[in-house]
C-alpha atoms as a PDB file:
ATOM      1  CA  UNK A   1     102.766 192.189  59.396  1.00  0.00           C
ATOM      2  CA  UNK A   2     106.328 192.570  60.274  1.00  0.00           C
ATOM      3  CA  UNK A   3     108.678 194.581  57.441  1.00  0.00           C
ATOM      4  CA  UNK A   4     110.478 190.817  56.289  1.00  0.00           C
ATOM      5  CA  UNK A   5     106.755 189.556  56.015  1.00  0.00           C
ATOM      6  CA  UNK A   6     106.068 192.199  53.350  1.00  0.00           C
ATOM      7  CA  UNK A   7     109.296 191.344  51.524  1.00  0.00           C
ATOM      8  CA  UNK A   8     108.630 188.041  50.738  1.00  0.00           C
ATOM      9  CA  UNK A   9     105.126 188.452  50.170  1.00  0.00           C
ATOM     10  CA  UNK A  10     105.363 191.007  47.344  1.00  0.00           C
ATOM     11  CA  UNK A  11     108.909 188.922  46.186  1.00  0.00           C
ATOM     12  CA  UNK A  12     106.561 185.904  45.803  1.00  0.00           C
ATOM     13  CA  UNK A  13     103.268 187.907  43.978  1.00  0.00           C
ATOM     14  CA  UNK A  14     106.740 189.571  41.632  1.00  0.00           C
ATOM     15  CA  UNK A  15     107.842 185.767  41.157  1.00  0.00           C
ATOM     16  CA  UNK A  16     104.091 184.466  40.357  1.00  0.00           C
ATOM     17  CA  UNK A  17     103.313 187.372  37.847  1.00  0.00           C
ATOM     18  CA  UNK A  18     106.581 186.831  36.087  1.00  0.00           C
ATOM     19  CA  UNK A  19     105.960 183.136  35.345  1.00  0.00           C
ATOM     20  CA  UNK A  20     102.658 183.928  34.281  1.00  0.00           C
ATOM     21  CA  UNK A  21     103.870 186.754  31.820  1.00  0.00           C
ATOM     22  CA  UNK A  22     106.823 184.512  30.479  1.00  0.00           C
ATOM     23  CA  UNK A  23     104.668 181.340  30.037  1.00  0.00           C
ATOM     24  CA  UNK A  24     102.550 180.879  26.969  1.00  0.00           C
ATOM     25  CA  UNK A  25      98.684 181.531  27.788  1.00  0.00           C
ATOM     26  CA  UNK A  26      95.841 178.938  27.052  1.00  0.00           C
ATOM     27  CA  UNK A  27      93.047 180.773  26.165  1.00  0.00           C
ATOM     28  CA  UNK A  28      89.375 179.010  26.826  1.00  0.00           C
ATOM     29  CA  UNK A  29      85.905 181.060  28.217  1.00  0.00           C
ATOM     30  CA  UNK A  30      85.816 183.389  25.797  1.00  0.00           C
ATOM     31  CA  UNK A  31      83.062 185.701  24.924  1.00  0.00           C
ATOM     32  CA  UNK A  32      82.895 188.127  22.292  1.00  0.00           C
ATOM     33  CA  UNK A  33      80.643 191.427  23.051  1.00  0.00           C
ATOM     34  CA  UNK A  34      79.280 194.016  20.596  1.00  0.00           C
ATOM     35  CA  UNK A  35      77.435 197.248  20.684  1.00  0.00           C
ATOM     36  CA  UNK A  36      76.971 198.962  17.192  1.00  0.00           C
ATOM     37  CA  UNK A  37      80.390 198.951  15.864  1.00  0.00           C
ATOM     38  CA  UNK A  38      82.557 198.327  18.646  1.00  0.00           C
ATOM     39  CA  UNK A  39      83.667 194.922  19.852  1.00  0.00           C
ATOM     40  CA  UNK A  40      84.839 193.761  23.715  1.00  0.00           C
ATOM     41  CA  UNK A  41      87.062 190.405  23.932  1.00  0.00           C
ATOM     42  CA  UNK A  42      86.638 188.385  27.145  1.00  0.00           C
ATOM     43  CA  UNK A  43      88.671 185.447  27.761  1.00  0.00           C
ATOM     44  CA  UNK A  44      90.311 183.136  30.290  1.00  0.00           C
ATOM     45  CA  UNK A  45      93.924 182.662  30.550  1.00  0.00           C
ATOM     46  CA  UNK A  46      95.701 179.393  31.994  1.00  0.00           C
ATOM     47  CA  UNK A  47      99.071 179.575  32.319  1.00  0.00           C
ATOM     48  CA  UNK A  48      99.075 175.587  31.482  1.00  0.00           C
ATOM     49  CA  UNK A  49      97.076 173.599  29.366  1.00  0.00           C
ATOM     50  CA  UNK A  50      94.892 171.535  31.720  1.00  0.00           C
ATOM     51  CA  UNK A  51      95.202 173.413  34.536  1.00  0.00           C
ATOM     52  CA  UNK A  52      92.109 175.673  35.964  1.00  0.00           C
ATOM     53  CA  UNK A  53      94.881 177.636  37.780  1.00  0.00           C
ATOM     54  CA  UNK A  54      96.677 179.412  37.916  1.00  0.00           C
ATOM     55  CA  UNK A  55      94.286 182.033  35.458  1.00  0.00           C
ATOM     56  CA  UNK A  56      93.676 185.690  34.587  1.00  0.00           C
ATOM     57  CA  UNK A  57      90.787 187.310  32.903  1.00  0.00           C
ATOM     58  CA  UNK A  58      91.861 189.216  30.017  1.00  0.00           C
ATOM     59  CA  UNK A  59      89.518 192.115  28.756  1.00  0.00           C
ATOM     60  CA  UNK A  60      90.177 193.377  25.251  1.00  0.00           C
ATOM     61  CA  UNK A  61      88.813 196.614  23.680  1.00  0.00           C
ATOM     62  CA  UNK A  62      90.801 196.213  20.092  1.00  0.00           C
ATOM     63  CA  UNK A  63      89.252 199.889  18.731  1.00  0.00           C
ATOM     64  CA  UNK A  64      91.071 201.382  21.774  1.00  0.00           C
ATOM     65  CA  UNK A  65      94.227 198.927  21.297  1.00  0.00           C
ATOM     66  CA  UNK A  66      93.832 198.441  25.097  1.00  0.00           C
ATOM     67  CA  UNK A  67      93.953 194.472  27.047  1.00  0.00           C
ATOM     68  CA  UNK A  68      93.708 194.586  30.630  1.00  0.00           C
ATOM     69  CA  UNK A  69      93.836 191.910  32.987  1.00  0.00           C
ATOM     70  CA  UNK A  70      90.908 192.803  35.642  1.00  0.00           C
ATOM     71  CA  UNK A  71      91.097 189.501  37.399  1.00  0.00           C
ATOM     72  CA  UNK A  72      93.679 186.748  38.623  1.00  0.00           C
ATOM     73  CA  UNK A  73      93.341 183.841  40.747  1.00  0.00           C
ATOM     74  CA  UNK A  74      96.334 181.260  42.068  1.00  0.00           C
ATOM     75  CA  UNK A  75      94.138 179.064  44.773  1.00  0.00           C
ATOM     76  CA  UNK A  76      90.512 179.584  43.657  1.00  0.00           C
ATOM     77  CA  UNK A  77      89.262 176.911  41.473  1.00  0.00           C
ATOM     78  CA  UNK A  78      86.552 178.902  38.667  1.00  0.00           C
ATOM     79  CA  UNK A  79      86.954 182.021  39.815  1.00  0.00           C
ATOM     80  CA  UNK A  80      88.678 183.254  36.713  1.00  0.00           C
ATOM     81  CA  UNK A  81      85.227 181.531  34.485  1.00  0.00           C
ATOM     82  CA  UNK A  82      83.264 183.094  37.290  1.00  0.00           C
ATOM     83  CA  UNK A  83      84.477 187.012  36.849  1.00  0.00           C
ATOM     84  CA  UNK A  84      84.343 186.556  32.648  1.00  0.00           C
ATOM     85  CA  UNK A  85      81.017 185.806  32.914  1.00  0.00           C
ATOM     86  CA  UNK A  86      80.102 188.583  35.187  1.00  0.00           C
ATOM     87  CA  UNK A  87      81.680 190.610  32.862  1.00  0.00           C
ATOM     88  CA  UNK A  88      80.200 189.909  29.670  1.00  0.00           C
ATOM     89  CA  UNK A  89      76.930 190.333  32.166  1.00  0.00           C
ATOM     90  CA  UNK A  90      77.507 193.298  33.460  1.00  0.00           C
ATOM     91  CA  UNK A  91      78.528 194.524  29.139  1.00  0.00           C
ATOM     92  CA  UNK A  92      74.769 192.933  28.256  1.00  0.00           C
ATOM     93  CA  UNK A  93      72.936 195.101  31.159  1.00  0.00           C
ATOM     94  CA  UNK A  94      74.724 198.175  29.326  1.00  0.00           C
ATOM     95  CA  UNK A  95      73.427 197.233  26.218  1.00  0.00           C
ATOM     96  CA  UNK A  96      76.154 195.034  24.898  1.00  0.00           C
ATOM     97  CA  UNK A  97      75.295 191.605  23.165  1.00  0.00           C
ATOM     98  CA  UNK A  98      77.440 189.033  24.351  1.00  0.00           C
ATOM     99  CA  UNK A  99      77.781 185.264  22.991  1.00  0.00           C
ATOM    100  CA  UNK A 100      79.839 182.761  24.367  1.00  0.00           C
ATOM    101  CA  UNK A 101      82.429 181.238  21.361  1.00  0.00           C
ATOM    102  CA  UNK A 102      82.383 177.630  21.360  1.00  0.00           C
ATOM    103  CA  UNK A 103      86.257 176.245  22.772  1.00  0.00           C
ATOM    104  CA  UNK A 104      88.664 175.409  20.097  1.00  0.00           C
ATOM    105  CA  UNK A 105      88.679 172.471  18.851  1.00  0.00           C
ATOM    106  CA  UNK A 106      92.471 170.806  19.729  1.00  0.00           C
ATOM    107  CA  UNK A 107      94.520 168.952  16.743  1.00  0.00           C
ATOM    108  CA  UNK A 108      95.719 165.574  18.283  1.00  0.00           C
END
């Protein structure tokens, strides 16, 4: 990959993650995981209401005051759904309970 290759592709990843930052998030997929006291946030993130992409996956540990962002996707349709559930999986086979919270209900 050539030097002006490089350029534009991090200029257009920059561009991308910029939008996405500025842009109100639609939350949906969310799971909320426990384990004694301590609770774990899971959720999906669309950038527009409607759209499957593009999303994030955004990982809350509120004790810790930390949100991280482990996953994005631009082109690949349920990916983002995909990796939340894994997640909250992967938080269950460590002892977490995880339970899915029903979507919110939208005001017409």
């Amino acid at each position: 990959m050539n030097k002006m290759s490089k350029i534009s592709k991090m200029h257009r990843t920059v561009s991308v993650l910029a939008i996405f930052l500025a842009s109100p998030a639609v939350l949906a997929n969310e799971f909320v995981c426990k384990a004694n006291s301590e609770v774990r946030m899971i959720s999906v993130e669309y950038e527009h209401k409607g759209w499957q992409l593009p999303c994030r996956v955004k990982y809350e540990k509120p004790a810790q005051g930390l949100t991280e962002y482990p996953w994005t996707a631009q082109a690949l349709p349920d990916y983002c759904e995909d990796k939340a559930r894994f997640l909250a999986s992967k938080l269950e086979n460590w002892g977490w309970t995880c339970e899915e919270q029903p979507p919110e209900s939208e005001e017409p």
